[in-house]
C-alpha atoms as a PDB file:
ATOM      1  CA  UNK A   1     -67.313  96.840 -21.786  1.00  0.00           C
ATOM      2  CA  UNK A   2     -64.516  96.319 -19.315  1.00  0.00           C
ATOM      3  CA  UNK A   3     -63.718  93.022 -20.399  1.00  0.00           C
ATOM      4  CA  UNK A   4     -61.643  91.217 -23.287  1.00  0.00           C
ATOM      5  CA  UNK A   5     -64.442  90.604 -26.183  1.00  0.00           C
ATOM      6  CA  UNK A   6     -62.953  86.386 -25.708  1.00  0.00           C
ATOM      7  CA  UNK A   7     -63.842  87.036 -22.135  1.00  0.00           C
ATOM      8  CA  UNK A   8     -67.548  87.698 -22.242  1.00  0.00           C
ATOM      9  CA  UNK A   9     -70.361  84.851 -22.034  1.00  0.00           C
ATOM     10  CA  UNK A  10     -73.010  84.483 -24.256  1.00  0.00           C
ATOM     11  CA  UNK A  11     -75.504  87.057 -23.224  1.00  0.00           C
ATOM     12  CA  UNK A  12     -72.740  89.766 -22.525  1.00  0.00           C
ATOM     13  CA  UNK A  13     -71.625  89.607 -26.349  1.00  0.00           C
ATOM     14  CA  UNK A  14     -75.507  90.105 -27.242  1.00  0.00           C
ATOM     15  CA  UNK A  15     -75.330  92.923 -25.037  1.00  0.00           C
ATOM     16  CA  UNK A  16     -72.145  94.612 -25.705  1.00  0.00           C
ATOM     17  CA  UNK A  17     -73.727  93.818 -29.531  1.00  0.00           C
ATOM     18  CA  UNK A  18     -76.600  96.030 -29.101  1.00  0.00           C
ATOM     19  CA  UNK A  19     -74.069  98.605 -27.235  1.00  0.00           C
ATOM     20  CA  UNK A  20     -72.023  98.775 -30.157  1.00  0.00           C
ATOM     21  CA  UNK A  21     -74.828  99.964 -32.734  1.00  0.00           C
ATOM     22  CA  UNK A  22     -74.855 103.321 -31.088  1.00  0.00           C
ATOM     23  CA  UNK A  23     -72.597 106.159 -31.578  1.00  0.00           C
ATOM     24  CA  UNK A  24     -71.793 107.080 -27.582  1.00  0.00           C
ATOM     25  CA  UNK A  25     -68.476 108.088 -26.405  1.00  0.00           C
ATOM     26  CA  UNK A  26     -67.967 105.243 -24.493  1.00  0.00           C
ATOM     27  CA  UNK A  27     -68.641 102.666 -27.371  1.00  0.00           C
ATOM     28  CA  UNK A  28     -65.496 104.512 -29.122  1.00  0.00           C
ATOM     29  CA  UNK A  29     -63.306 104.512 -26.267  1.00  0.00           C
ATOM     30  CA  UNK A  30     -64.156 100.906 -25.947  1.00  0.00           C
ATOM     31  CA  UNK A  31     -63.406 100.469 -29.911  1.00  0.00           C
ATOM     32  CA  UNK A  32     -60.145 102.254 -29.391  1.00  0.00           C
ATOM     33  CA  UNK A  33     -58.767 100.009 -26.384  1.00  0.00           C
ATOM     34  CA  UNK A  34     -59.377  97.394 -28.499  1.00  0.00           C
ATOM     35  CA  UNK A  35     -57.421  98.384 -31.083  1.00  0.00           C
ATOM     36  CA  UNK A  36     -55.130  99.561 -29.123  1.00  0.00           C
ATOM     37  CA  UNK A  37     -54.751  95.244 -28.655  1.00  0.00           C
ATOM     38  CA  UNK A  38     -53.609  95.088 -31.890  1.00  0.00           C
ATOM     39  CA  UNK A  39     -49.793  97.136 -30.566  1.00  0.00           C
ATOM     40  CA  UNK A  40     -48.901  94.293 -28.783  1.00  0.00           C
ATOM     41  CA  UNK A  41     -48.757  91.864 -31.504  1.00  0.00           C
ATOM     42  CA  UNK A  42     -46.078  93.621 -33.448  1.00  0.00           C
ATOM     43  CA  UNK A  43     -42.410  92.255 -33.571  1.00  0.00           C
ATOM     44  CA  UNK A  44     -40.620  95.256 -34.968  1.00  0.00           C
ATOM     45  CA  UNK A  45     -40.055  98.678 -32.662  1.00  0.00           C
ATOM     46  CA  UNK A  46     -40.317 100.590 -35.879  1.00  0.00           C
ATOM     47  CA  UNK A  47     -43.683  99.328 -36.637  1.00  0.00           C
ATOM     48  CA  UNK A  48     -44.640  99.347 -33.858  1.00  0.00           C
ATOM     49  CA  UNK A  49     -44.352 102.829 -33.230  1.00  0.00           C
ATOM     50  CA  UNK A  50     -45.787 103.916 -36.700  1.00  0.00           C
ATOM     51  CA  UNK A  51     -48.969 101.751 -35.026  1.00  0.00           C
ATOM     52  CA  UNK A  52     -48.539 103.592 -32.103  1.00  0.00           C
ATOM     53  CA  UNK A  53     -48.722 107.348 -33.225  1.00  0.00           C
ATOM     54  CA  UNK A  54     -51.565 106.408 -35.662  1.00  0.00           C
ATOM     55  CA  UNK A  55     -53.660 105.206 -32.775  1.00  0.00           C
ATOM     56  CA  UNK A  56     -52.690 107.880 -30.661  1.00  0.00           C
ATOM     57  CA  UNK A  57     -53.752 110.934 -33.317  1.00  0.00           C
ATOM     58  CA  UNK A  58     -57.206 108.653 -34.090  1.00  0.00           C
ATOM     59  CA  UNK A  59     -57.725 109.295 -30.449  1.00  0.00           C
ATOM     60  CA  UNK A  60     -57.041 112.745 -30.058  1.00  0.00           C
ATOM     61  CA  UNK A  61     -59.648 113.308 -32.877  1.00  0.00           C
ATOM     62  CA  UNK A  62     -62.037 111.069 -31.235  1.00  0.00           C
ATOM     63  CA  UNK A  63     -63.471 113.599 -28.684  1.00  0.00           C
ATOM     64  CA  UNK A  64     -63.084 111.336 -26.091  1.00  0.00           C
ATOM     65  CA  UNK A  65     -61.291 113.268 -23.859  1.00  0.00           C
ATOM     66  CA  UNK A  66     -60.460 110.716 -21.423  1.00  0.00           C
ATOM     67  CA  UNK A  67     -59.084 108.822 -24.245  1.00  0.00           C
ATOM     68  CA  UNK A  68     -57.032 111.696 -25.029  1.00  0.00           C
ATOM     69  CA  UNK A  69     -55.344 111.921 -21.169  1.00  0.00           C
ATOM     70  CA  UNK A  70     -54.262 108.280 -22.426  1.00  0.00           C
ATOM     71  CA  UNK A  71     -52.984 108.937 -25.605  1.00  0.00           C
ATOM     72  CA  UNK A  72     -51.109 111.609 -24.312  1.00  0.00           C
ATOM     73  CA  UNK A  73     -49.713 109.632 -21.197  1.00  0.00           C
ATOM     74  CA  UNK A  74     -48.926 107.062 -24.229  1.00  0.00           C
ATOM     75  CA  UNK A  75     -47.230 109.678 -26.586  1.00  0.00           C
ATOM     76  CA  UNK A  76     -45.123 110.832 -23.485  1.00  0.00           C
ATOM     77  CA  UNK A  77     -43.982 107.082 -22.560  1.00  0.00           C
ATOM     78  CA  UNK A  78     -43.461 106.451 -26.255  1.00  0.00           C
ATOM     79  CA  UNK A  79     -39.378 105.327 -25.970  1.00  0.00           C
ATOM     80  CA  UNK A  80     -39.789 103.086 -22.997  1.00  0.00           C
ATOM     81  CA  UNK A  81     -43.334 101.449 -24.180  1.00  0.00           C
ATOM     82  CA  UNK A  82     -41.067 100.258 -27.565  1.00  0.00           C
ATOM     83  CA  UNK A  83     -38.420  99.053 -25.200  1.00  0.00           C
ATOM     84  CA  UNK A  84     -40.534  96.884 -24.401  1.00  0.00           C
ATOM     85  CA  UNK A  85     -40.146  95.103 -27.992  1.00  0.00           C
ATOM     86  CA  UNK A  86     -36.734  95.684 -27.859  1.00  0.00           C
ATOM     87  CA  UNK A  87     -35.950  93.969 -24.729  1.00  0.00           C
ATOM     88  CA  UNK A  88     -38.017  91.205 -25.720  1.00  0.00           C
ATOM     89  CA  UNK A  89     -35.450  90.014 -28.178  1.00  0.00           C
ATOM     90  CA  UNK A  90     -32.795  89.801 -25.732  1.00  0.00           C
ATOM     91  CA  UNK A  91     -34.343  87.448 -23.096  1.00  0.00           C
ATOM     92  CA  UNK A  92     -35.754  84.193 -24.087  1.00  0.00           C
ATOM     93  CA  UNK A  93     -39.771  83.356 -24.058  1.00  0.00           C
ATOM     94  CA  UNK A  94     -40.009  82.209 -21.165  1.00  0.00           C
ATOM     95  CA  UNK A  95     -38.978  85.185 -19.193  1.00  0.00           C
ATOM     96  CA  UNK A  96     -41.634  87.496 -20.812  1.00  0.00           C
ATOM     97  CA  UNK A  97     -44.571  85.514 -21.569  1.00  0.00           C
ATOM     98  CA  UNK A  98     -47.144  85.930 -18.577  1.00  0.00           C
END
């Protein structure tokens, strides 16, 4: 569960398959970092943060409270994780791209 889904081999995605039928806390913190995938792919600050406090209040209802020290850490960091997308626009590609 501490890998990239695209990362795992054959028999680990059977695995984390049979994982992900039952309701523990640590198959929803592992369904909520992998959401959480899904911020990165935005273009727009604004949306971007609309994603951002949406995943961050599914989290705090999740129960997961180590989740929740994240989402918190996340919610505090808010303005410089979207500078992120803003600077992004003001170098070219090949200076951000890892």
């Amino acid at each position: 569960m501490l890998r990239r889904k695209e990362n795992l081999t054959g028999k680990e995605k059977i695995k984390l398959n049979t994982v992900l039928q039952y309701n523990l806390k640590s198959v929803r913190a592992y369904l909520l970092r992998e959401e959480f995938q899904v911020f990165w792919g935005y273009i727009s600050p604004y949306w971007a943060g609309k994603y951002l406090d949406r995943w961050c209040i599914r989290v705090m209802r999740s129960k997961v409270e180590p989740m929740k020290i994240v989402a918190k850490t996340v919610r505090r960091h808010r303005p410089l994780i979207l500078n992120w997308f803003k600077a992004k626009k003001h170098f070219p590609a090949e200076l951000w791209k890892v």
